[in-house]
C-alpha atoms as a PDB file:
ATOM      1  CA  UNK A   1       0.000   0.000   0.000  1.00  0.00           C
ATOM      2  CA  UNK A   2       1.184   3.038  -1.199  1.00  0.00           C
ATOM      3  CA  UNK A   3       0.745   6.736   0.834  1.00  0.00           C
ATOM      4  CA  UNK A   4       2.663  10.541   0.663  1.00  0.00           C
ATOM      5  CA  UNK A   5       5.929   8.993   0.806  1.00  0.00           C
ATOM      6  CA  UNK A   6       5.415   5.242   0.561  1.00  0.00           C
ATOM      7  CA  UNK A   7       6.580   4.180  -3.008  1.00  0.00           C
ATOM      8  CA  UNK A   8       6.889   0.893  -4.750  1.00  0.00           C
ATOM      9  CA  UNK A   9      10.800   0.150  -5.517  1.00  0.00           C
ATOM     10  CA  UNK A  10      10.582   0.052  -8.980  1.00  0.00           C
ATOM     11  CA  UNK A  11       8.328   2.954  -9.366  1.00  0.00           C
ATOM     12  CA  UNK A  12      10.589   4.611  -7.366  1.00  0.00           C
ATOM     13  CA  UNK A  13      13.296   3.730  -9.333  1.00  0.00           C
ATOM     14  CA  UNK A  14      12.080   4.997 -12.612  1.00  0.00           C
ATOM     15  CA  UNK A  15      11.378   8.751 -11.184  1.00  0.00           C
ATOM     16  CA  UNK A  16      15.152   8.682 -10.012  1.00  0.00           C
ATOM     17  CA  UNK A  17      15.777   8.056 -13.723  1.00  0.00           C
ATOM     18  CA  UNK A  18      17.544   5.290 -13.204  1.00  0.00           C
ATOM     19  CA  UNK A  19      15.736   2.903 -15.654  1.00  0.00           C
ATOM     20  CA  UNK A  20      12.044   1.757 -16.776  1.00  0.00           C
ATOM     21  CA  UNK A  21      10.535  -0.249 -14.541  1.00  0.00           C
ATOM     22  CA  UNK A  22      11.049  -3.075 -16.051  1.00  0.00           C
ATOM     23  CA  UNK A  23      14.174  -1.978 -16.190  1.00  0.00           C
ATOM     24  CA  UNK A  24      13.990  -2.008 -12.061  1.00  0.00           C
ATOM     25  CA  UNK A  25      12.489  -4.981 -11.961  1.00  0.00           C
ATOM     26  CA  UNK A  26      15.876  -6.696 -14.074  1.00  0.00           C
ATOM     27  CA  UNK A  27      18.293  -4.820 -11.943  1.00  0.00           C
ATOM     28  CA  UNK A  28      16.200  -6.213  -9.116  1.00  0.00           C
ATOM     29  CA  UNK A  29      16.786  -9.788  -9.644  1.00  0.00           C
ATOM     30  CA  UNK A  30      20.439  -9.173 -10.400  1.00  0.00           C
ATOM     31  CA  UNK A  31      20.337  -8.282  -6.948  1.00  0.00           C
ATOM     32  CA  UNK A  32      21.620  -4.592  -7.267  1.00  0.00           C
ATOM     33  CA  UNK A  33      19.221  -2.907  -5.087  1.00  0.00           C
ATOM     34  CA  UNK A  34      19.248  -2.180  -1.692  1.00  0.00           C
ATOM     35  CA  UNK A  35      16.970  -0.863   0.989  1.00  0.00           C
ATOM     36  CA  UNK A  36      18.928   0.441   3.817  1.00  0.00           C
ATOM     37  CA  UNK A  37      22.239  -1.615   2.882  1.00  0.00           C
ATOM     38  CA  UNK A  38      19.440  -4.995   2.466  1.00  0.00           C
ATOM     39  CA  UNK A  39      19.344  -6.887  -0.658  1.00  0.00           C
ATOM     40  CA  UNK A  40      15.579  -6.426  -2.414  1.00  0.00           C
ATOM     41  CA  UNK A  41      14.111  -9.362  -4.152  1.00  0.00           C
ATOM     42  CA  UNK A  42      10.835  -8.438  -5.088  1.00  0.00           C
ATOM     43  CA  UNK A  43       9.733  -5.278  -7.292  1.00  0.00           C
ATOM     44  CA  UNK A  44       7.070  -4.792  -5.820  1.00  0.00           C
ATOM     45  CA  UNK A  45       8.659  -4.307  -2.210  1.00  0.00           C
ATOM     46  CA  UNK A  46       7.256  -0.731  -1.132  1.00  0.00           C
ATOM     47  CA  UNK A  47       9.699   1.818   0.369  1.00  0.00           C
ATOM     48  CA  UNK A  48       9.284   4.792   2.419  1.00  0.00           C
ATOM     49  CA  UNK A  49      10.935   8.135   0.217  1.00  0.00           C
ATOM     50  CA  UNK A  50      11.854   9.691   3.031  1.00  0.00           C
ATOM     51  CA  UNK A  51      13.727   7.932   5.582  1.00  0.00           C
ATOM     52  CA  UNK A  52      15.009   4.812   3.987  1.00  0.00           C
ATOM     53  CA  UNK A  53      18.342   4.442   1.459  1.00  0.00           C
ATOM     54  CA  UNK A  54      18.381   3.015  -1.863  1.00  0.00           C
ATOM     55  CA  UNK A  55      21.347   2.067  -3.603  1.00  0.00           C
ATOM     56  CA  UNK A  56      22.035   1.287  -7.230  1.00  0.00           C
ATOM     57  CA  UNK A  57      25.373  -0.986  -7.053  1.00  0.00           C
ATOM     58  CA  UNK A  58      26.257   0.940  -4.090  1.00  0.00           C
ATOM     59  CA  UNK A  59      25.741   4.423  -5.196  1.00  0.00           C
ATOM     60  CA  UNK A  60      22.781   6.171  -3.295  1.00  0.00           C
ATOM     61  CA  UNK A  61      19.270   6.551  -5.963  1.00  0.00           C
ATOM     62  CA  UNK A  62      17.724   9.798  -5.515  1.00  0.00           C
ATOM     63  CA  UNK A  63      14.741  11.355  -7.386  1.00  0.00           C
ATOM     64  CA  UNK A  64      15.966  13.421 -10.411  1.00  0.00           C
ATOM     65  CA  UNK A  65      15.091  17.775  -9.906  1.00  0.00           C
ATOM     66  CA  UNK A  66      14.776  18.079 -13.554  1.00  0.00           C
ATOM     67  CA  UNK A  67      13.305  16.370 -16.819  1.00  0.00           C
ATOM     68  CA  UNK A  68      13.962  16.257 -20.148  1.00  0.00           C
ATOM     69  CA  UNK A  69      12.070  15.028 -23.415  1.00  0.00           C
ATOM     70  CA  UNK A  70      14.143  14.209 -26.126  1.00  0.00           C
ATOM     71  CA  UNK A  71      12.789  12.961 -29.764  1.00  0.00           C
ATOM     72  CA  UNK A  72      15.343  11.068 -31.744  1.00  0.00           C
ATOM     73  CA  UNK A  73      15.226  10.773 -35.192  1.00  0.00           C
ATOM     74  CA  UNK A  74      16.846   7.117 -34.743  1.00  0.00           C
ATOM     75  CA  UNK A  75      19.081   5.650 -37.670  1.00  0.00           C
ATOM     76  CA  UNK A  76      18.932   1.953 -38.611  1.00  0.00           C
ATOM     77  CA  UNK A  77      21.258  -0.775 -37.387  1.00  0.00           C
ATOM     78  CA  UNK A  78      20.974   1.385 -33.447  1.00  0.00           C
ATOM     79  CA  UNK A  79      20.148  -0.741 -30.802  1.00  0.00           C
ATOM     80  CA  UNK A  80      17.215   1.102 -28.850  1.00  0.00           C
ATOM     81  CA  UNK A  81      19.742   1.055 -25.403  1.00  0.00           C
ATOM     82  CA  UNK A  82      22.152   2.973 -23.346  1.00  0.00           C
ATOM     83  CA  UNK A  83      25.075   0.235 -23.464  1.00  0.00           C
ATOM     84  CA  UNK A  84      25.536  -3.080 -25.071  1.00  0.00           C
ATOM     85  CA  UNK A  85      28.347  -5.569 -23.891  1.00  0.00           C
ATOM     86  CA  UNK A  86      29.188  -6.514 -27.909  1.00  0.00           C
ATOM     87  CA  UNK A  87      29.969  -2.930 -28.174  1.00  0.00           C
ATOM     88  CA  UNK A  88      27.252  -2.063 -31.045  1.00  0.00           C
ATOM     89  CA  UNK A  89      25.522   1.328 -31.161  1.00  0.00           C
ATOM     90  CA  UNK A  90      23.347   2.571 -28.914  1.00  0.00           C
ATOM     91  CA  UNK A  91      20.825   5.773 -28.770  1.00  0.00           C
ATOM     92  CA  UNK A  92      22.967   6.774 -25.759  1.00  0.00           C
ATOM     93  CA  UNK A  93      25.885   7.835 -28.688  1.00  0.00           C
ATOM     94  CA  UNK A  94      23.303  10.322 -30.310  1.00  0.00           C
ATOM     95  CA  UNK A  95      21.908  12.056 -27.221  1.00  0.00           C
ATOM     96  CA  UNK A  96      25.008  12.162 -24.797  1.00  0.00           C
ATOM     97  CA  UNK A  97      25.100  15.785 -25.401  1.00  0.00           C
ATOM     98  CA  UNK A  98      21.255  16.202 -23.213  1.00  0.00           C
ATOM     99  CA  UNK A  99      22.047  17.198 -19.471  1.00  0.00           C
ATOM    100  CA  UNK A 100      20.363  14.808 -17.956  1.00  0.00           C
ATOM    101  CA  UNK A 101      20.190  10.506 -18.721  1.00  0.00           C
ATOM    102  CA  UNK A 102      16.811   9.927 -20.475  1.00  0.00           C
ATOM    103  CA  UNK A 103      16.039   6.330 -21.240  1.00  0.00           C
ATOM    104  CA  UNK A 104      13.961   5.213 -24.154  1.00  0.00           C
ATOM    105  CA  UNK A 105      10.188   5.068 -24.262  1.00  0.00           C
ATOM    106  CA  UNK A 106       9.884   1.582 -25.643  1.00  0.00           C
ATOM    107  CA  UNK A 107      11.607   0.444 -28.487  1.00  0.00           C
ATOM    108  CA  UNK A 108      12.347   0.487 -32.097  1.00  0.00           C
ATOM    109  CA  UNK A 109      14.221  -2.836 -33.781  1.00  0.00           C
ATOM    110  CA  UNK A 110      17.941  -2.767 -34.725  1.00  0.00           C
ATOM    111  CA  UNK A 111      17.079  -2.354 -37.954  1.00  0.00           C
ATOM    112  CA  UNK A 112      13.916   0.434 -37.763  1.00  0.00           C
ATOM    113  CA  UNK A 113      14.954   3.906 -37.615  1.00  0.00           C
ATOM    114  CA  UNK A 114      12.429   7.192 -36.997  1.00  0.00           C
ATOM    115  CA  UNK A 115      10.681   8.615 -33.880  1.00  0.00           C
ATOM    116  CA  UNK A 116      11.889   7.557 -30.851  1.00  0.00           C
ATOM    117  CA  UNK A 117      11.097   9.484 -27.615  1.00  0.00           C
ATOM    118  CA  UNK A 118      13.403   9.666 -24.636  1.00  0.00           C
ATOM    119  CA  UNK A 119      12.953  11.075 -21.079  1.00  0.00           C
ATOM    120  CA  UNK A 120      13.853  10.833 -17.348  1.00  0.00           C
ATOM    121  CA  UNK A 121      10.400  10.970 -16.188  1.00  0.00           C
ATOM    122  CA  UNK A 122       9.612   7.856 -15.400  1.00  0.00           C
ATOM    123  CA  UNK A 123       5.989   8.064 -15.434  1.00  0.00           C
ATOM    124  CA  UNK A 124       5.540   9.186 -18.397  1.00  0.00           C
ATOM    125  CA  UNK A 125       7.394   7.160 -19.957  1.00  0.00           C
ATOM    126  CA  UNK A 126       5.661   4.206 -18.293  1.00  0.00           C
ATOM    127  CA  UNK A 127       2.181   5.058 -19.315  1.00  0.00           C
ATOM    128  CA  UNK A 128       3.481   5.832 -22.918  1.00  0.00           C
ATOM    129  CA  UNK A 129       5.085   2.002 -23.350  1.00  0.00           C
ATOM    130  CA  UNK A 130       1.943   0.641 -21.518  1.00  0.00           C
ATOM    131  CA  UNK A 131      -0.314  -1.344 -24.689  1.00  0.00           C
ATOM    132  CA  UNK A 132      -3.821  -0.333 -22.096  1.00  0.00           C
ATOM    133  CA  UNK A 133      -3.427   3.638 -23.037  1.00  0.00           C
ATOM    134  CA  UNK A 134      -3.091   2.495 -26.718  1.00  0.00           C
ATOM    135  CA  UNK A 135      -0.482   5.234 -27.923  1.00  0.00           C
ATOM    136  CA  UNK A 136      -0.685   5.737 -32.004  1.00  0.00           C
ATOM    137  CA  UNK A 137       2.212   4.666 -33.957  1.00  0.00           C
ATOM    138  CA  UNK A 138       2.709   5.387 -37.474  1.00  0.00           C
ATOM    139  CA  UNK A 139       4.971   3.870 -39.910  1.00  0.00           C
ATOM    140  CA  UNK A 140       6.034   3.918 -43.607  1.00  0.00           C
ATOM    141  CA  UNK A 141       7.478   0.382 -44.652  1.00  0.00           C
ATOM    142  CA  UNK A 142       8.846  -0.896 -47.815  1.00  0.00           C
ATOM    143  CA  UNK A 143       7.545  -4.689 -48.403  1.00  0.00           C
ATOM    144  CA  UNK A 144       7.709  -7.248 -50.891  1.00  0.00           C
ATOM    145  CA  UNK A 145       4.911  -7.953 -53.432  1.00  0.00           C
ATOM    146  CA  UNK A 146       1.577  -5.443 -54.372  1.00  0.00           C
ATOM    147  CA  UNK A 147      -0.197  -4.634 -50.729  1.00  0.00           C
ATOM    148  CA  UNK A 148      -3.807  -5.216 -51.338  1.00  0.00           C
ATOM    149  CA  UNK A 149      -7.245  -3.782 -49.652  1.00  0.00           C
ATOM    150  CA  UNK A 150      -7.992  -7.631 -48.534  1.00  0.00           C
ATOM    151  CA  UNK A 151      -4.654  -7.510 -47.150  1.00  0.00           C
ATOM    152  CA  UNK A 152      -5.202  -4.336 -45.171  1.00  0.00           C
ATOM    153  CA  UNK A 153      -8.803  -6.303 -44.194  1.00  0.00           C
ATOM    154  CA  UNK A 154      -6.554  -8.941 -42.525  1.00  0.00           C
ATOM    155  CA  UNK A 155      -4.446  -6.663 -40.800  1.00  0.00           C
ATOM    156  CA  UNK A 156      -7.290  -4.465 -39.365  1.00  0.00           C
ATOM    157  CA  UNK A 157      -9.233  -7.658 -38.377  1.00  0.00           C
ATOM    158  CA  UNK A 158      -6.123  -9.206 -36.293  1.00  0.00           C
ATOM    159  CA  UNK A 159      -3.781 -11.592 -36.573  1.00  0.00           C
ATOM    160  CA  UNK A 160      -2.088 -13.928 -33.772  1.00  0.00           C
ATOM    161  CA  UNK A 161       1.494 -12.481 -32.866  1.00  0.00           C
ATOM    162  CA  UNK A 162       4.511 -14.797 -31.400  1.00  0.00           C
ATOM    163  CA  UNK A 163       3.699 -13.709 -27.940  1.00  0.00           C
ATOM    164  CA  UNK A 164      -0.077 -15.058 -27.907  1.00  0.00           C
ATOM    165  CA  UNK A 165      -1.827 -11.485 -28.372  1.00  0.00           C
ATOM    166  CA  UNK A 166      -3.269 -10.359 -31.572  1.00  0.00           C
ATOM    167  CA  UNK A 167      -1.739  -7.682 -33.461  1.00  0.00           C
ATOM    168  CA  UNK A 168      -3.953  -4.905 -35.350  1.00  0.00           C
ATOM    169  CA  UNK A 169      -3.623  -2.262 -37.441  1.00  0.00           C
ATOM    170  CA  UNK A 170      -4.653   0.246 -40.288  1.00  0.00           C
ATOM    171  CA  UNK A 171      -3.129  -0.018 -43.116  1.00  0.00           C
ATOM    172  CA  UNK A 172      -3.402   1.158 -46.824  1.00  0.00           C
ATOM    173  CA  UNK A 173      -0.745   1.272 -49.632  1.00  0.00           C
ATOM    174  CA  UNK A 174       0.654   4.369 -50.817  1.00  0.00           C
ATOM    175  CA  UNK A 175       2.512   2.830 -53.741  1.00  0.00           C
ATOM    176  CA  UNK A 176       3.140  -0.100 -55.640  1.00  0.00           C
ATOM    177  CA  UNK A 177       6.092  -0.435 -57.793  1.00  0.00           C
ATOM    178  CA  UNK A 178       7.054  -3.701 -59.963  1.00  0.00           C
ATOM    179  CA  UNK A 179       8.417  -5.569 -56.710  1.00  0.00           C
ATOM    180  CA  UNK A 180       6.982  -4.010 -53.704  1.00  0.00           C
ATOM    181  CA  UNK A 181       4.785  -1.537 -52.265  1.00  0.00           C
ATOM    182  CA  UNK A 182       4.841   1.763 -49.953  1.00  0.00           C
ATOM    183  CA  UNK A 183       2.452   1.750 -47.273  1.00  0.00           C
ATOM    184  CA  UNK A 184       1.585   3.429 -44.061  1.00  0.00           C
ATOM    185  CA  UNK A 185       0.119   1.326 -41.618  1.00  0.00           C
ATOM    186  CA  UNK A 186      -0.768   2.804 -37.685  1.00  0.00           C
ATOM    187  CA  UNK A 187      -0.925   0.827 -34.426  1.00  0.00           C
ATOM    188  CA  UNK A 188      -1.888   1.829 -30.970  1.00  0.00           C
ATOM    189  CA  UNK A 189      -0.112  -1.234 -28.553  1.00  0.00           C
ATOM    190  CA  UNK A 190       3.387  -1.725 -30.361  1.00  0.00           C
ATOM    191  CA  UNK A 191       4.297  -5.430 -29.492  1.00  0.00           C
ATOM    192  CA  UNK A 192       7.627  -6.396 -30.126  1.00  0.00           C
ATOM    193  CA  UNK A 193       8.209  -7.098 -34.379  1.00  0.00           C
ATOM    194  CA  UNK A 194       4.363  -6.569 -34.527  1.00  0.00           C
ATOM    195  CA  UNK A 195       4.509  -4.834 -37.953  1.00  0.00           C
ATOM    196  CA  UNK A 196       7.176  -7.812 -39.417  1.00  0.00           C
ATOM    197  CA  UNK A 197       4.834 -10.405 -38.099  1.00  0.00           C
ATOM    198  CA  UNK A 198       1.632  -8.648 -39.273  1.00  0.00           C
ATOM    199  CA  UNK A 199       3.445  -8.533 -43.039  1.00  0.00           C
ATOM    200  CA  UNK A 200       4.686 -11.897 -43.157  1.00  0.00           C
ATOM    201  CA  UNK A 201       1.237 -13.265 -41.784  1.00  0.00           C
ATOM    202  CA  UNK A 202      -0.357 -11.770 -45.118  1.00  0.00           C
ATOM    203  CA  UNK A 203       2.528 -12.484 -47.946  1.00  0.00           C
ATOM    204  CA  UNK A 204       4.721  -9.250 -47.352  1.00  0.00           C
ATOM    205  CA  UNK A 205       8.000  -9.242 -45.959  1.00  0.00           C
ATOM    206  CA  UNK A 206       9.219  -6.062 -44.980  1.00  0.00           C
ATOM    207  CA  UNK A 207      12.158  -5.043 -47.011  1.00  0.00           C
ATOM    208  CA  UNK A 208      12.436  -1.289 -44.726  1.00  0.00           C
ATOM    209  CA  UNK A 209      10.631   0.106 -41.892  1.00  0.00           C
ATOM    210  CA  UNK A 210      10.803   3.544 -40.623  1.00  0.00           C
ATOM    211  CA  UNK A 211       8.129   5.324 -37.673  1.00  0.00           C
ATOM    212  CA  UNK A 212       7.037   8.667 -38.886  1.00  0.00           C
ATOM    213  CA  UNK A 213       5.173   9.570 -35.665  1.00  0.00           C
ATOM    214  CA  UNK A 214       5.094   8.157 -32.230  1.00  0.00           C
ATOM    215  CA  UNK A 215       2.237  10.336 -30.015  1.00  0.00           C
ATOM    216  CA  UNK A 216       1.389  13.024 -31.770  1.00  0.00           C
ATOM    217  CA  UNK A 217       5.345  13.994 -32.407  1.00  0.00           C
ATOM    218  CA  UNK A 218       6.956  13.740 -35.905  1.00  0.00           C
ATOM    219  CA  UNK A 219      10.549  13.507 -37.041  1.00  0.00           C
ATOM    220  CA  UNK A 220       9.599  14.885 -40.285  1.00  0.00           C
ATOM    221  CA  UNK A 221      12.398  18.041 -39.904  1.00  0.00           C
ATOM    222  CA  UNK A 222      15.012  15.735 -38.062  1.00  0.00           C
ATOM    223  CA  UNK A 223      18.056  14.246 -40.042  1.00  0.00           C
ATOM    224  CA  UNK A 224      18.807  10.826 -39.114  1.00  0.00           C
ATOM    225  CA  UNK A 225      21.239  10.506 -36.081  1.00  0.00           C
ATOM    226  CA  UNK A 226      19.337  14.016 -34.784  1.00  0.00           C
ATOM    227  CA  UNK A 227      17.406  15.003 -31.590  1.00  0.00           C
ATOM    228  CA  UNK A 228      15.407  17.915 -30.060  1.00  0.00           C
ATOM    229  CA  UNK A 229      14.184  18.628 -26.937  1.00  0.00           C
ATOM    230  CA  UNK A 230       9.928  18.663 -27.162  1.00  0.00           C
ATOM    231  CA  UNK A 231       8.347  21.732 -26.236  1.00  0.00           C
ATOM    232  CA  UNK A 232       6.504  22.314 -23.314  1.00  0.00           C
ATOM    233  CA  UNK A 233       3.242  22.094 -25.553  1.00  0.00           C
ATOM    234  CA  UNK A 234       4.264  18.509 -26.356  1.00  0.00           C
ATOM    235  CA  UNK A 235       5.250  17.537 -22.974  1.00  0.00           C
ATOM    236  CA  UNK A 236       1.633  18.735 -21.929  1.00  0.00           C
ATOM    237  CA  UNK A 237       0.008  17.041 -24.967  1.00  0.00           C
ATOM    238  CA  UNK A 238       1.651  13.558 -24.132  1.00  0.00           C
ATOM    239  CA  UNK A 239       0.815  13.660 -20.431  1.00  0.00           C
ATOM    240  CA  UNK A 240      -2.988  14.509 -21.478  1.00  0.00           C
ATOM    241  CA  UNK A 241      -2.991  11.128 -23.553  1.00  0.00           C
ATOM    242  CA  UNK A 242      -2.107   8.668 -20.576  1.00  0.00           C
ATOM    243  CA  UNK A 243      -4.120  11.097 -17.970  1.00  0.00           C
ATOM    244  CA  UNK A 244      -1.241  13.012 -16.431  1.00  0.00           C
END
């Protein structure tokens, strides 16, 4: 139970802008958290703000006094991560010049680039991942083979992902040329390689993928590799959508 300065660890963790929380809940069972020098086991192990100590691998968590919003136009072959022990590129290499450490807002695949949204604000960026507050995502992707209306039927009707839900979408085609097609196609819960699965389900690998939009904010007037800070407009619009 939860009160003015009782907390859940993880949730805790997350406004200290240390990670996600799931990202709390991995450093968790690594067994790098402590509660007044004890080991925590369980994310869901509530703390009091105010009079106990939490450490992250020794060094004392504290909440963070300001927040940023970043929007990255993300290039492909980027892993959407702050480090990665085989040394490949991360996000963290394109924003290390933003005061603070944001953390991405879900994720885009090694090989997607476009909008991706980073922050330290842990709620936020919480409610934003979450699939209940069904966040719009738009993409542009590049697949094999002529994209059909009975296709986009499909699509909009659901199909069975890897993980057992059922991945939807709108989708239309905004080209065809002799070996593939253009099309834009939106979701609102982003499960992981939903669009790949969703084109291979009807007879269209994806040759290129690329998000245009990710809540309301475009990287239309970013260069790849690029990032801005989101206006104080945009912060407020993106807190409105998950009831902020």
């Amino acid at each position: 139970m939860e009160g003015p300065t009782l907390i859940r660890i993880n949730k805790y963790l997350s406004v200290c802008g240390v990670t996600s929380r799931r990202g709390a809940e991995k450093l968790i069972s690594e067994r790098r958290i402590t509660v007044n020098d004890n080991v925590i086991e369980h994310p869901g192990t509530v703390i009091d703000e105010e009079t106990d100590v939490i450490k992250v691998n020794g060094i004392i968590a504290s909440p963070v006094k300001s927040k940023y919003y970043v929007l990255l136009n993300k290039p492909q072959n980027v892993l959407t991560s702050l480090s990665d022990q085989f040394g490949r590129k991360t996000v963290a290499y394109f924003t290390n010049k933003v005061p603070g450490r944001v953390y991405p807002v879900g994720r885009l695949d090694f090989d997607t680039e476009g909008a991706l949204l980073l922050t330290n604000d842990g709620d936020l960026a919480y409610r934003l991942a979450h699939p209940k507050f069904k966040i719009k995502r738009i993409y542009h992707a590049i697949v094999e083979g002529t994209f059909t209306s009975d296709d986009a039927k499909k699509i909009e009707a659901g199909i069975l992902l890897e993980d057992g839900h059922t991945g939807h979408g709108l989708a239309r085609n905004l080209s065809t040329g002799i070996k593939s097609s253009k099309i834009e196609i939106t979701l609102y819960e982003g499960h992981k390689r939903e669009i790949k699965q969703l084109m291979k389900a009807v007879g269209h690998p994806v040759i290129d993928l690329r998000r245009i939009e990710f809540a309301g904010l475009r990287v239309d007037n970013l260069r790849k590799g690029r990032w801005r800070f989101i206006s104080h407009t945009e912060v407020r619009m993106l807190k409105d959508l998950v009831g902020l």
